[in-house]
C-alpha atoms as a PDB file:
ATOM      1  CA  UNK A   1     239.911  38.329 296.535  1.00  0.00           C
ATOM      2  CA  UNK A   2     243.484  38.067 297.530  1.00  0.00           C
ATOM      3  CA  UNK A   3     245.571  34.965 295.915  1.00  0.00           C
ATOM      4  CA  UNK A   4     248.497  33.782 298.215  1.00  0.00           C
ATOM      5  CA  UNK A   5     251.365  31.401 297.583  1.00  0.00           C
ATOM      6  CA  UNK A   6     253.535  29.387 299.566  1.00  0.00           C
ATOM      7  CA  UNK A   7     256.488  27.324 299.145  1.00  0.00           C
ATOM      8  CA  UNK A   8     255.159  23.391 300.662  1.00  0.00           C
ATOM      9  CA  UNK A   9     258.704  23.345 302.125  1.00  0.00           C
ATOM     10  CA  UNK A  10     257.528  26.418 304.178  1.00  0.00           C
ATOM     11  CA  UNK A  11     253.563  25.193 304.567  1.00  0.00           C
ATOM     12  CA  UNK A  12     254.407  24.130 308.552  1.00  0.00           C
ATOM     13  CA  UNK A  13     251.016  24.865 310.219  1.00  0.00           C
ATOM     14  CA  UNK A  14     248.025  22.548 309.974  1.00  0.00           C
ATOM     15  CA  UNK A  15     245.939  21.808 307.392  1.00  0.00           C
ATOM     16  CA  UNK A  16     243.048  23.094 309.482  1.00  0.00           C
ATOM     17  CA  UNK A  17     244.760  26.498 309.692  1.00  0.00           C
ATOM     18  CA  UNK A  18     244.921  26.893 305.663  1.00  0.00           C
ATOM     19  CA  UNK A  19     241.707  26.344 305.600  1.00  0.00           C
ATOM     20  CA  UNK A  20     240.657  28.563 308.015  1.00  0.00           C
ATOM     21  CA  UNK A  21     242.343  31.665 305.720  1.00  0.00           C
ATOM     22  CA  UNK A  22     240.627  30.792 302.237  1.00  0.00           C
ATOM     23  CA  UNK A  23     237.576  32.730 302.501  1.00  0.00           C
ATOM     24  CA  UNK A  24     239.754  35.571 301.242  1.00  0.00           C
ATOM     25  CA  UNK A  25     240.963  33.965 298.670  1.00  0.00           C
ATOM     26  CA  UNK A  26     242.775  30.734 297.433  1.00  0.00           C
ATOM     27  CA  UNK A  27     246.314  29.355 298.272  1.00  0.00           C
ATOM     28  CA  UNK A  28     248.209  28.129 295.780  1.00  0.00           C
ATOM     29  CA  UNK A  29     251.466  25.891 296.865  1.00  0.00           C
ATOM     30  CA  UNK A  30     254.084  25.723 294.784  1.00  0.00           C
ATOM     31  CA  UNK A  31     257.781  24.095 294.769  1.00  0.00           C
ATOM     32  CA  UNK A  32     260.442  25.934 293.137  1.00  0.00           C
ATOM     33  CA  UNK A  33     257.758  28.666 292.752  1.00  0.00           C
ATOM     34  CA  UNK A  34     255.606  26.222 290.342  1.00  0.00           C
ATOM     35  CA  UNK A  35     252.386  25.787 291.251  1.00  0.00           C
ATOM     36  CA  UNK A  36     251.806  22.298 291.995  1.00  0.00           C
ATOM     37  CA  UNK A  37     247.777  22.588 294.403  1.00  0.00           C
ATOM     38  CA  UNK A  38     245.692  25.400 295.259  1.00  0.00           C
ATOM     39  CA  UNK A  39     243.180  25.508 298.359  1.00  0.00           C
ATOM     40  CA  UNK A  40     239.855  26.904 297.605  1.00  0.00           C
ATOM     41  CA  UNK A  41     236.447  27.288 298.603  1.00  0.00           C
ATOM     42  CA  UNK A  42     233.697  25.697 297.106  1.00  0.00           C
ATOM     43  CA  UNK A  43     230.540  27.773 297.756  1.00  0.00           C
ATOM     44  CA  UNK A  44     227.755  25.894 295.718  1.00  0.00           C
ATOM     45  CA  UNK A  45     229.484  22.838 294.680  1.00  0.00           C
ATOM     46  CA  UNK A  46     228.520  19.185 295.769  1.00  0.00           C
ATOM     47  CA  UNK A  47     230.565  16.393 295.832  1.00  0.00           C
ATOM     48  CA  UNK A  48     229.705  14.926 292.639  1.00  0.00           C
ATOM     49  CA  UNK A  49     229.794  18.262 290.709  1.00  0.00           C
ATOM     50  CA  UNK A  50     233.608  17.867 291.799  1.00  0.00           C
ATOM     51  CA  UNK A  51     233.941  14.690 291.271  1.00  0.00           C
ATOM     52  CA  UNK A  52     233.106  14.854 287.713  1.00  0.00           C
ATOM     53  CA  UNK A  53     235.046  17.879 287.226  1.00  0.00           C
ATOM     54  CA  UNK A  54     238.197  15.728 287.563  1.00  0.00           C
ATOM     55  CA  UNK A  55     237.137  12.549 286.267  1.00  0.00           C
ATOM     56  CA  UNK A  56     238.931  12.373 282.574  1.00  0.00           C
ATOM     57  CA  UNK A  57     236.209  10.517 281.166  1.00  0.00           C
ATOM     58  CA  UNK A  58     233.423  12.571 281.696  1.00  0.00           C
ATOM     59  CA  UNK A  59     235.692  15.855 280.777  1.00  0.00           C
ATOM     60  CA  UNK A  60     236.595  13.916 276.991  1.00  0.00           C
ATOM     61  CA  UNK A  61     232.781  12.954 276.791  1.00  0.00           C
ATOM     62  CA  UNK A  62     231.950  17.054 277.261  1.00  0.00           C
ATOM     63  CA  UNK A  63     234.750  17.872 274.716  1.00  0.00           C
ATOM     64  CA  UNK A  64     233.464  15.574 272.311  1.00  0.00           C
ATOM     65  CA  UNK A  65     229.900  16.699 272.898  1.00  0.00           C
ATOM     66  CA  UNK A  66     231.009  20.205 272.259  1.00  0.00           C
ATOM     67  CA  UNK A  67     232.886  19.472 268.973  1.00  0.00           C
ATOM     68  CA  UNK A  68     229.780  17.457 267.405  1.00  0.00           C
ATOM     69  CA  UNK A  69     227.563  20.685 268.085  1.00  0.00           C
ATOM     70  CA  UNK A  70     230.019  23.132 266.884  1.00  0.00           C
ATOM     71  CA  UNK A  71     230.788  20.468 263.597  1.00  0.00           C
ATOM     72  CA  UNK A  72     226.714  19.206 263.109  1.00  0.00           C
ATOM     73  CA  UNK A  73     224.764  22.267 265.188  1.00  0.00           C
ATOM     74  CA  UNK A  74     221.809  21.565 267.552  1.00  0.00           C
ATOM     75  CA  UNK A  75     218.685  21.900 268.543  1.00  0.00           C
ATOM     76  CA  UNK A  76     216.971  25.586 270.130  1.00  0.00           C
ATOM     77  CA  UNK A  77     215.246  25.208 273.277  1.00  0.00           C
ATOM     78  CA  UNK A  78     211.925  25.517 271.520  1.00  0.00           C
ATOM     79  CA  UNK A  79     212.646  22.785 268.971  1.00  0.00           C
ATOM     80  CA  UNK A  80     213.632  20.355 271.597  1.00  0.00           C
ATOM     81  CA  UNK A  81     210.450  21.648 273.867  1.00  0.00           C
ATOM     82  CA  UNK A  82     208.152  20.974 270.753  1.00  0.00           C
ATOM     83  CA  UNK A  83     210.085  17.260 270.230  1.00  0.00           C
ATOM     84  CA  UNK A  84     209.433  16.612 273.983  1.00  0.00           C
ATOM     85  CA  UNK A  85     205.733  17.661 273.546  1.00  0.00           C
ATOM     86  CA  UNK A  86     206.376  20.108 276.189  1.00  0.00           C
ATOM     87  CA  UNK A  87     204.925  23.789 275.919  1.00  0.00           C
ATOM     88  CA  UNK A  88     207.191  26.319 273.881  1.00  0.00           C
ATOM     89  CA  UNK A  89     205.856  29.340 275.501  1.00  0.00           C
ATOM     90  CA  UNK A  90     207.941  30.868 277.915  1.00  0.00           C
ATOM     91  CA  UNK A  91     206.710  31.609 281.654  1.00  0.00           C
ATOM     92  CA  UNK A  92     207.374  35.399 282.283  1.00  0.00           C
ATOM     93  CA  UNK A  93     209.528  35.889 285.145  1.00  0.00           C
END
């Protein structure tokens, strides 16, 4: 995978054109040098699997999720299987 930058100021050709070049990689624009948007593929992603990815208040639910299992723990996969009613043995693959 090859990551490429460019300046905006110098980002003249279409959008269409960009796109066309990130299957090797992303492009990252910057100003200044600081990055300020990258353009990248998104092999196996919907639209609402992105959408949610940005949204701030699903991201602060997830962190807050996180922190109650790491302060209070959880449950295994069995235990919750055996609260659902659901069969704890394992298909083999």
């Amino acid at each position: 995978m090859t990551i490429r930058t460019i300046e905006l100021a110098d980002a003249t050709q279409s959008l269409a054109t960009y796109i066309q070049d990130i299957a090797t990689g992303p492009l990252i624009l910057t100003i200044n040098g600081h990055p300020i948007a990258a353009l990248v593929a998104l092999d196996n992603a919907d639209l609402e699997t992105i959408t949610l990815s940005q949204a701030p208040t699903f991201l602060a639910l997830i962190e807050q999720s996180c922190e109650r299992q790491q302060r209070e723990g959880g449950l295994s996969s069995d235990e919750l299987r055996r609260r659902l009613g659901l069969s704890t043995h394992h298909a083999e693959l």
